[in-house]
PDB file of N, CA and C in Angstrom:
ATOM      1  N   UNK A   1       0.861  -1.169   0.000  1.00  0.00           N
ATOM      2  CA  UNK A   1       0.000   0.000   0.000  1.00  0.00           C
ATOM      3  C   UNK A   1       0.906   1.230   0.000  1.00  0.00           C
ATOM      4  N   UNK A   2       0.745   2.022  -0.722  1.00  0.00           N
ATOM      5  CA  UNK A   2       1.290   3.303  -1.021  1.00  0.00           C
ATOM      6  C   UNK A   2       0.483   4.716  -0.636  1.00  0.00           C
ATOM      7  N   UNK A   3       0.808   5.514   0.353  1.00  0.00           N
ATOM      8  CA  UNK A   3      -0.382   6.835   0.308  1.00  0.00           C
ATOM      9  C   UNK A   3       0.267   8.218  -0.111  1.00  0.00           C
ATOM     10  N   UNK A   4      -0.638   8.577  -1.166  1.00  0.00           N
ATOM     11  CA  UNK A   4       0.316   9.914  -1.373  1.00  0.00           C
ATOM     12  C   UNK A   4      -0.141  10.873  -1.031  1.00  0.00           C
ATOM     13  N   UNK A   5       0.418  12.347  -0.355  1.00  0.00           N
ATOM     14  CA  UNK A   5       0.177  13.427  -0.219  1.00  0.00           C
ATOM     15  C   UNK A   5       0.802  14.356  -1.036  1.00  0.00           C
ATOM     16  N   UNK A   6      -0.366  15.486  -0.803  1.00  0.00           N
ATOM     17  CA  UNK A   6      -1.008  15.621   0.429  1.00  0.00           C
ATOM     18  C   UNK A   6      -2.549  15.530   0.014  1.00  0.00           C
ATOM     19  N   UNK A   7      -2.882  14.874  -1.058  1.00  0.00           N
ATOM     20  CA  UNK A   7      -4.373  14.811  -1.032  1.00  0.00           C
ATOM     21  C   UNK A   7      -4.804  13.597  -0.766  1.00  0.00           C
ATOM     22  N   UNK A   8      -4.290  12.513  -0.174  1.00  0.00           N
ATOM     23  CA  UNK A   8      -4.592  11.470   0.437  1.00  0.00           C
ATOM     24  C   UNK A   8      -4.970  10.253  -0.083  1.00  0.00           C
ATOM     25  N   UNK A   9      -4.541  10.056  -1.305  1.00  0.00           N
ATOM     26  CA  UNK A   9      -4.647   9.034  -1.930  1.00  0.00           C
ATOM     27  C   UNK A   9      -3.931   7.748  -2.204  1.00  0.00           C
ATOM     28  N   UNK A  10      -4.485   6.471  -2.550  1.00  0.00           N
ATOM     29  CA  UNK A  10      -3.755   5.501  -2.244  1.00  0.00           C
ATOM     30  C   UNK A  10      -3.485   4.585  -3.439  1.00  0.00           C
ATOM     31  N   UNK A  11      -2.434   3.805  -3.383  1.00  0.00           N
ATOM     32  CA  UNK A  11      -2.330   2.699  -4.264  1.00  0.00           C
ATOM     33  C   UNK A  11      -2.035   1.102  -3.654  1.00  0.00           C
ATOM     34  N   UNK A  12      -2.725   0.170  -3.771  1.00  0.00           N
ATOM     35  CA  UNK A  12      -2.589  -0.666  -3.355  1.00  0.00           C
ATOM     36  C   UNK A  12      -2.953  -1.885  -4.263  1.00  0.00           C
ATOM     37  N   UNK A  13      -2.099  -3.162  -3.825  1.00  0.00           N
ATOM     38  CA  UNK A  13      -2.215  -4.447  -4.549  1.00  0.00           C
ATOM     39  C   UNK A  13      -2.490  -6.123  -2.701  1.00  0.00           C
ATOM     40  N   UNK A  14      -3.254  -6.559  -3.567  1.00  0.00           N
ATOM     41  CA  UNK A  14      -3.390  -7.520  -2.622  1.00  0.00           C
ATOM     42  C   UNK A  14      -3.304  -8.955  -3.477  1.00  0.00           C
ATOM     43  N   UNK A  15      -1.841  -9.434  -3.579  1.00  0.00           N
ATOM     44  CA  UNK A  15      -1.665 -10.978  -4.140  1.00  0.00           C
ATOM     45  C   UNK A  15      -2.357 -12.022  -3.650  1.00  0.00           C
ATOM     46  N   UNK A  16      -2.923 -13.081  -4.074  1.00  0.00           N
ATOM     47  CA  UNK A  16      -3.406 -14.037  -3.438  1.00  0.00           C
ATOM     48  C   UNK A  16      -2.671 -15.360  -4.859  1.00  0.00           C
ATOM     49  N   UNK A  17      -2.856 -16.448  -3.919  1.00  0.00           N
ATOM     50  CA  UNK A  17      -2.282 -17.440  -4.698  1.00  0.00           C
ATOM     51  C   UNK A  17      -2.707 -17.348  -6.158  1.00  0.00           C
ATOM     52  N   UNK A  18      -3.654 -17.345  -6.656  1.00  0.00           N
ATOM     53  CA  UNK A  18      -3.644 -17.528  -8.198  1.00  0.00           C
ATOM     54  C   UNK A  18      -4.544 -16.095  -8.293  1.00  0.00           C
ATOM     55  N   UNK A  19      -4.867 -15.127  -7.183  1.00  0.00           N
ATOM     56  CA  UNK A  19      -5.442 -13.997  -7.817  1.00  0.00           C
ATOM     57  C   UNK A  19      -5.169 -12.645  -7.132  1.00  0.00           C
ATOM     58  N   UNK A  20      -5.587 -11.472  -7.555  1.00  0.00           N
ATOM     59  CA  UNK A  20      -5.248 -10.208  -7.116  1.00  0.00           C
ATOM     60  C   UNK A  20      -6.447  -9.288  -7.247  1.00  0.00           C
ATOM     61  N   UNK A  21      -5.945  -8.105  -6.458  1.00  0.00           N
ATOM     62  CA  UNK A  21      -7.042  -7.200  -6.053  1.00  0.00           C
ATOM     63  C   UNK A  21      -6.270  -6.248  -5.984  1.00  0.00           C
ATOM     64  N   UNK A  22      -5.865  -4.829  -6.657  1.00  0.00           N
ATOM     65  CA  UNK A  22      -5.595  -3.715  -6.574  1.00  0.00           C
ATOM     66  C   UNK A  22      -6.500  -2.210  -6.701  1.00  0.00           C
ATOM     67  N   UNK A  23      -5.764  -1.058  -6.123  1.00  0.00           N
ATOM     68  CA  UNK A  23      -7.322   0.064  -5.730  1.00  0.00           C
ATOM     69  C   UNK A  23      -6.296   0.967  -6.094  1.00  0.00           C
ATOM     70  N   UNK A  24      -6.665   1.786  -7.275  1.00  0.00           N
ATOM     71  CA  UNK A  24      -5.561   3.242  -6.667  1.00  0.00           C
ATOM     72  C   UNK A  24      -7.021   4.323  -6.695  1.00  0.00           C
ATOM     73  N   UNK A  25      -6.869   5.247  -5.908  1.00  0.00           N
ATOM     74  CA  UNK A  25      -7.896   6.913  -5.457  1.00  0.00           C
ATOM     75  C   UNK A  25      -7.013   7.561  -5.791  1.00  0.00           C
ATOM     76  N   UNK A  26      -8.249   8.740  -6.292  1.00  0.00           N
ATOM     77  CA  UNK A  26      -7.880  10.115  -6.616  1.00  0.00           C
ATOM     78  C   UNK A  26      -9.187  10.704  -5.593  1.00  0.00           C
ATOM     79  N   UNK A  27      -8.701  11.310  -4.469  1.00  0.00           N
ATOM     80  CA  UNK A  27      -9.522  12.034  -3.257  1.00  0.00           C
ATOM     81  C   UNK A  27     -10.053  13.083  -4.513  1.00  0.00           C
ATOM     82  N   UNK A  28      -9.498  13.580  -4.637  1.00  0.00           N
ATOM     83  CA  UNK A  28      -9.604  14.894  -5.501  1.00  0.00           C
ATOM     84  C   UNK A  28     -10.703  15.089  -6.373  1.00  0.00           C
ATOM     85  N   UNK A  29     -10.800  14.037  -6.864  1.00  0.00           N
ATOM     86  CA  UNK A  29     -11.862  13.736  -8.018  1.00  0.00           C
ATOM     87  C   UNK A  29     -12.858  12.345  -7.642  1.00  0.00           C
ATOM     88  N   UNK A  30     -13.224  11.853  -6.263  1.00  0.00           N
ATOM     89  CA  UNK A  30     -13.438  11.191  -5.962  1.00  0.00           C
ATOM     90  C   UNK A  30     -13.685   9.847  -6.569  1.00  0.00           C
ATOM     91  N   UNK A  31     -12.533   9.306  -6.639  1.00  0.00           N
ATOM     92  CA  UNK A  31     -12.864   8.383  -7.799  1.00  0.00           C
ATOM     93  C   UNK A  31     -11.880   7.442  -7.134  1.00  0.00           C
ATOM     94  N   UNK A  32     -12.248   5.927  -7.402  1.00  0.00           N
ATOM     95  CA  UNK A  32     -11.078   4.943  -7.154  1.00  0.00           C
ATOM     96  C   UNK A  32     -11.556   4.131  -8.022  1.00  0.00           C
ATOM     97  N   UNK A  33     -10.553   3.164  -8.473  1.00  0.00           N
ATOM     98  CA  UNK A  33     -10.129   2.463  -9.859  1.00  0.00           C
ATOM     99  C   UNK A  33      -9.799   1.032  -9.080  1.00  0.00           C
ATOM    100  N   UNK A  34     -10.799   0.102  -8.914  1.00  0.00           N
ATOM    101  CA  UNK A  34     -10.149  -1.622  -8.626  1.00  0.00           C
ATOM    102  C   UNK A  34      -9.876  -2.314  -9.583  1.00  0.00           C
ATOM    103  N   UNK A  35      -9.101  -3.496  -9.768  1.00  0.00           N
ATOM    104  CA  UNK A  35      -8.853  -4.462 -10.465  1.00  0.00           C
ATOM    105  C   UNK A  35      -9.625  -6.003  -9.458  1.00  0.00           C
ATOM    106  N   UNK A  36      -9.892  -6.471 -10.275  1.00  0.00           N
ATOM    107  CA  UNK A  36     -10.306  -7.664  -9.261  1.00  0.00           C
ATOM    108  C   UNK A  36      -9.882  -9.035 -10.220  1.00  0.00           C
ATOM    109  N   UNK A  37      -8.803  -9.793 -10.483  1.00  0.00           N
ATOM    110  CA  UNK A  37      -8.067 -10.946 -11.141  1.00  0.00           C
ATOM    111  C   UNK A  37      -8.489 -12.236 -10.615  1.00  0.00           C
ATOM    112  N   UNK A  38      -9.109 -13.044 -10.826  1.00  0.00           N
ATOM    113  CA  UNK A  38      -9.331 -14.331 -10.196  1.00  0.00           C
ATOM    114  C   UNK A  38      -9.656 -15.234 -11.040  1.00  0.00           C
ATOM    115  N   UNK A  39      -8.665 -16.641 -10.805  1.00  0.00           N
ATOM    116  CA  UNK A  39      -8.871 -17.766 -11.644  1.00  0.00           C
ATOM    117  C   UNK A  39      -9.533 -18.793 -10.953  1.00  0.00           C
ATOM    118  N   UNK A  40      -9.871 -19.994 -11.219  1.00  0.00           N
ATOM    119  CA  UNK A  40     -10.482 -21.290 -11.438  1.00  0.00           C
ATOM    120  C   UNK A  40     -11.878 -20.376 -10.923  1.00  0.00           C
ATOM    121  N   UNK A  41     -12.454 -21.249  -9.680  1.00  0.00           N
ATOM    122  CA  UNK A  41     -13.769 -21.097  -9.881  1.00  0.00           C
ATOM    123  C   UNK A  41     -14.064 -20.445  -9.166  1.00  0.00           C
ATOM    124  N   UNK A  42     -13.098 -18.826  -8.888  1.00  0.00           N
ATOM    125  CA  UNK A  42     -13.782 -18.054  -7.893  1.00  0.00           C
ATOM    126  C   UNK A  42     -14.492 -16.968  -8.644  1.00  0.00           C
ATOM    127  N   UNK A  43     -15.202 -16.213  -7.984  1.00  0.00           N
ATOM    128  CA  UNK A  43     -16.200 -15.275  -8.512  1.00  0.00           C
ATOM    129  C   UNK A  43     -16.033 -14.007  -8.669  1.00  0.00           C
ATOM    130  N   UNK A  44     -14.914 -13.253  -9.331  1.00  0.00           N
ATOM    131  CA  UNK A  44     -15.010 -11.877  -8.565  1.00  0.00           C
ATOM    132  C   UNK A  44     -16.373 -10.997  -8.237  1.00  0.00           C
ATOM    133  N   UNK A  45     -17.661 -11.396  -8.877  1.00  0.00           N
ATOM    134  CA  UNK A  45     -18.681 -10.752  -8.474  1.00  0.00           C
ATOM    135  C   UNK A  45     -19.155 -10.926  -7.504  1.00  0.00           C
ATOM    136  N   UNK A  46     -18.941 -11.882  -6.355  1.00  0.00           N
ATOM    137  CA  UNK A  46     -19.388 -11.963  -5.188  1.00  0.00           C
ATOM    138  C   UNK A  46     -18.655 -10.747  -4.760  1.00  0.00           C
ATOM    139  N   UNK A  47     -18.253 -10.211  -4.662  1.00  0.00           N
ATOM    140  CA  UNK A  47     -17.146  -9.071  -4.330  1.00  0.00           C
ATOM    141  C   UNK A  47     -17.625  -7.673  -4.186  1.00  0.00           C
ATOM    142  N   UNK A  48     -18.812  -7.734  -5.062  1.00  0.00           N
ATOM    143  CA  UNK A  48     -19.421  -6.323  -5.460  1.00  0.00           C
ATOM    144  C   UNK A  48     -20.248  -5.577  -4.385  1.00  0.00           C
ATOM    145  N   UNK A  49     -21.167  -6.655  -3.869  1.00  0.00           N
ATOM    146  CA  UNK A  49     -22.031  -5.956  -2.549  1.00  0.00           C
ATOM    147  C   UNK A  49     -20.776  -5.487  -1.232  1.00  0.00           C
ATOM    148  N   UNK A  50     -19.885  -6.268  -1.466  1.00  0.00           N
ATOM    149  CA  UNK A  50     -18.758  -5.582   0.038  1.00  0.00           C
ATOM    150  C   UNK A  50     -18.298  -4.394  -0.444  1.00  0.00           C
ATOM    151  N   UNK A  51     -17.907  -4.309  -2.174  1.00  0.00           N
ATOM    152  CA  UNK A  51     -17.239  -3.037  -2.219  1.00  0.00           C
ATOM    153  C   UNK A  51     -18.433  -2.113  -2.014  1.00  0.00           C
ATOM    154  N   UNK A  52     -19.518  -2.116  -2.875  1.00  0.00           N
ATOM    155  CA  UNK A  52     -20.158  -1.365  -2.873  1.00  0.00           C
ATOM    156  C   UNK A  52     -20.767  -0.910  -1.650  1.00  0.00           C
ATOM    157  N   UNK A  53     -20.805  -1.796  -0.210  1.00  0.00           N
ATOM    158  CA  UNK A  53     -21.160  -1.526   1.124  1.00  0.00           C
ATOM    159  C   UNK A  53     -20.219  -0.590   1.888  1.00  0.00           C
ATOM    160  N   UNK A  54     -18.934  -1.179   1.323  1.00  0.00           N
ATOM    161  CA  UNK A  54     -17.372  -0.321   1.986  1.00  0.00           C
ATOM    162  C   UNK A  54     -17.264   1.450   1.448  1.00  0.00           C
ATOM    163  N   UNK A  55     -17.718   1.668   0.087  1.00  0.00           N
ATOM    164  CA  UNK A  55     -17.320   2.552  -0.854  1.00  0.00           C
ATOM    165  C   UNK A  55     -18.218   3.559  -0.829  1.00  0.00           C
ATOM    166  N   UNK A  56     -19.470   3.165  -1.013  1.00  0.00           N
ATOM    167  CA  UNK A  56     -20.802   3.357  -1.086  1.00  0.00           C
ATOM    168  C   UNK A  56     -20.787   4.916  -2.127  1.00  0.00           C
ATOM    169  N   UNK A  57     -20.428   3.795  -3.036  1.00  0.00           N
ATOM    170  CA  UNK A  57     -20.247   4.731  -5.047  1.00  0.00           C
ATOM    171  C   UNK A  57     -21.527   5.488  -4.697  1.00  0.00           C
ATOM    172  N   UNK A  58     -21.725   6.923  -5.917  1.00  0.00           N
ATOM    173  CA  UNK A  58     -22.785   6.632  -6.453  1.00  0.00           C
ATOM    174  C   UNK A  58     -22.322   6.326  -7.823  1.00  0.00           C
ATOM    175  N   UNK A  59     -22.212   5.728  -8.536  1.00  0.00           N
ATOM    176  CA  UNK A  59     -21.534   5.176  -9.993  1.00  0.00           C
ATOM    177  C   UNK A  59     -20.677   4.124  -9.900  1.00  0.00           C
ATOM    178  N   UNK A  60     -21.089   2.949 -10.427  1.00  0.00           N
ATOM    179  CA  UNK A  60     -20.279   1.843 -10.787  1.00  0.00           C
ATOM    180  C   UNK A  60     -19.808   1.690 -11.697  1.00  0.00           C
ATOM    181  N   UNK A  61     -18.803   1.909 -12.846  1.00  0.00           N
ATOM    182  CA  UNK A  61     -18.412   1.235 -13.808  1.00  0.00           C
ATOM    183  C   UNK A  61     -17.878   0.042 -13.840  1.00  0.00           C
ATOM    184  N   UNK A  62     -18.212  -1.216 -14.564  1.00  0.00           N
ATOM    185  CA  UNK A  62     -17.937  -2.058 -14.782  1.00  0.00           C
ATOM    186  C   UNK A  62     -17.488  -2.937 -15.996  1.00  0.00           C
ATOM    187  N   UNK A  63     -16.105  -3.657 -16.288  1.00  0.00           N
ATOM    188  CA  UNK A  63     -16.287  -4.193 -17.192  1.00  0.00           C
ATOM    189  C   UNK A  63     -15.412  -5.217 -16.866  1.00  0.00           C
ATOM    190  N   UNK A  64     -15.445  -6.360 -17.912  1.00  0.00           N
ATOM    191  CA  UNK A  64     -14.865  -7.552 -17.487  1.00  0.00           C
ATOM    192  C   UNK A  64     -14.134  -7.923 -18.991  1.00  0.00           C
ATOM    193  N   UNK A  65     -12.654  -8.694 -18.432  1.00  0.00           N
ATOM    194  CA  UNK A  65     -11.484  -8.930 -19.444  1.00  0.00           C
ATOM    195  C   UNK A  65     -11.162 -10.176 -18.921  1.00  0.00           C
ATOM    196  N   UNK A  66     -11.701 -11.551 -20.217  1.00  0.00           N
ATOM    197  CA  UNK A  66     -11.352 -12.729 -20.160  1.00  0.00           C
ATOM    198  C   UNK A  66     -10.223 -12.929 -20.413  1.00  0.00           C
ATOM    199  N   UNK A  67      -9.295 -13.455 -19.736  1.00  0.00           N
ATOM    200  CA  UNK A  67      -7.878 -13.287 -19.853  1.00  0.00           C
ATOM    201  C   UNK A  67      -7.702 -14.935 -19.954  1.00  0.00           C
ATOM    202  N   UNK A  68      -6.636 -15.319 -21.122  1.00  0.00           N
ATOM    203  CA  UNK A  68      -5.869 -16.851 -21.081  1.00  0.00           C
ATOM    204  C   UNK A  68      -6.521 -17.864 -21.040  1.00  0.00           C
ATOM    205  N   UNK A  69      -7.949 -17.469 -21.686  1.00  0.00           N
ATOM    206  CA  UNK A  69      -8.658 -18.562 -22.154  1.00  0.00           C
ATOM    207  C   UNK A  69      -8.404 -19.347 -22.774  1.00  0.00           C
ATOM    208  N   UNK A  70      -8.581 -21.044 -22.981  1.00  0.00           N
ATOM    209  CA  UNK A  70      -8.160 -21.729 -24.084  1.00  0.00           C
ATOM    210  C   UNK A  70      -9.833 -22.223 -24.508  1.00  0.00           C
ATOM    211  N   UNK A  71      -9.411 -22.189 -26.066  1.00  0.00           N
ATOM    212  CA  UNK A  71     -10.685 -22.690 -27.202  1.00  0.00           C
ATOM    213  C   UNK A  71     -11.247 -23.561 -26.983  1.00  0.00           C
TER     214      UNK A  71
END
């Protein structure tokens, strides 16, 4: 986790065995940017009601990138 000043913003990564979770904020422009990476059969959408409980957006953008799929 990284915090920069002086407007209080952060960058952070959280490794997990086969997946990751990173956040960087801009206080300024109230905005934060997650990544959410997860392989075999976990869900990153179970994920959404905690952020959205923790964060409490008004705006979600969402999009999703199938990564290393095989045919």
């Amino acid at each position: 986790m990284h915090h920069f000043t002086p407007n209080g913003g952060i960058s952070g990564v959280l490794v997990l065995a086969e997946s990751h979770v990173s956040i960087h904020t801009w206080p300024e422009r109230a905005y934060a940017a997650l990544d959410l990476f997860m392989c075999g059969d976990a869900d990153p959408y179970r994920a959404l009601p905690v952020l959205r409980a923790a964060f409490r957006p008004t705006t979600v953008t969402l999009s999703e990138n199938k990564r290393g799929l095989i045919p």
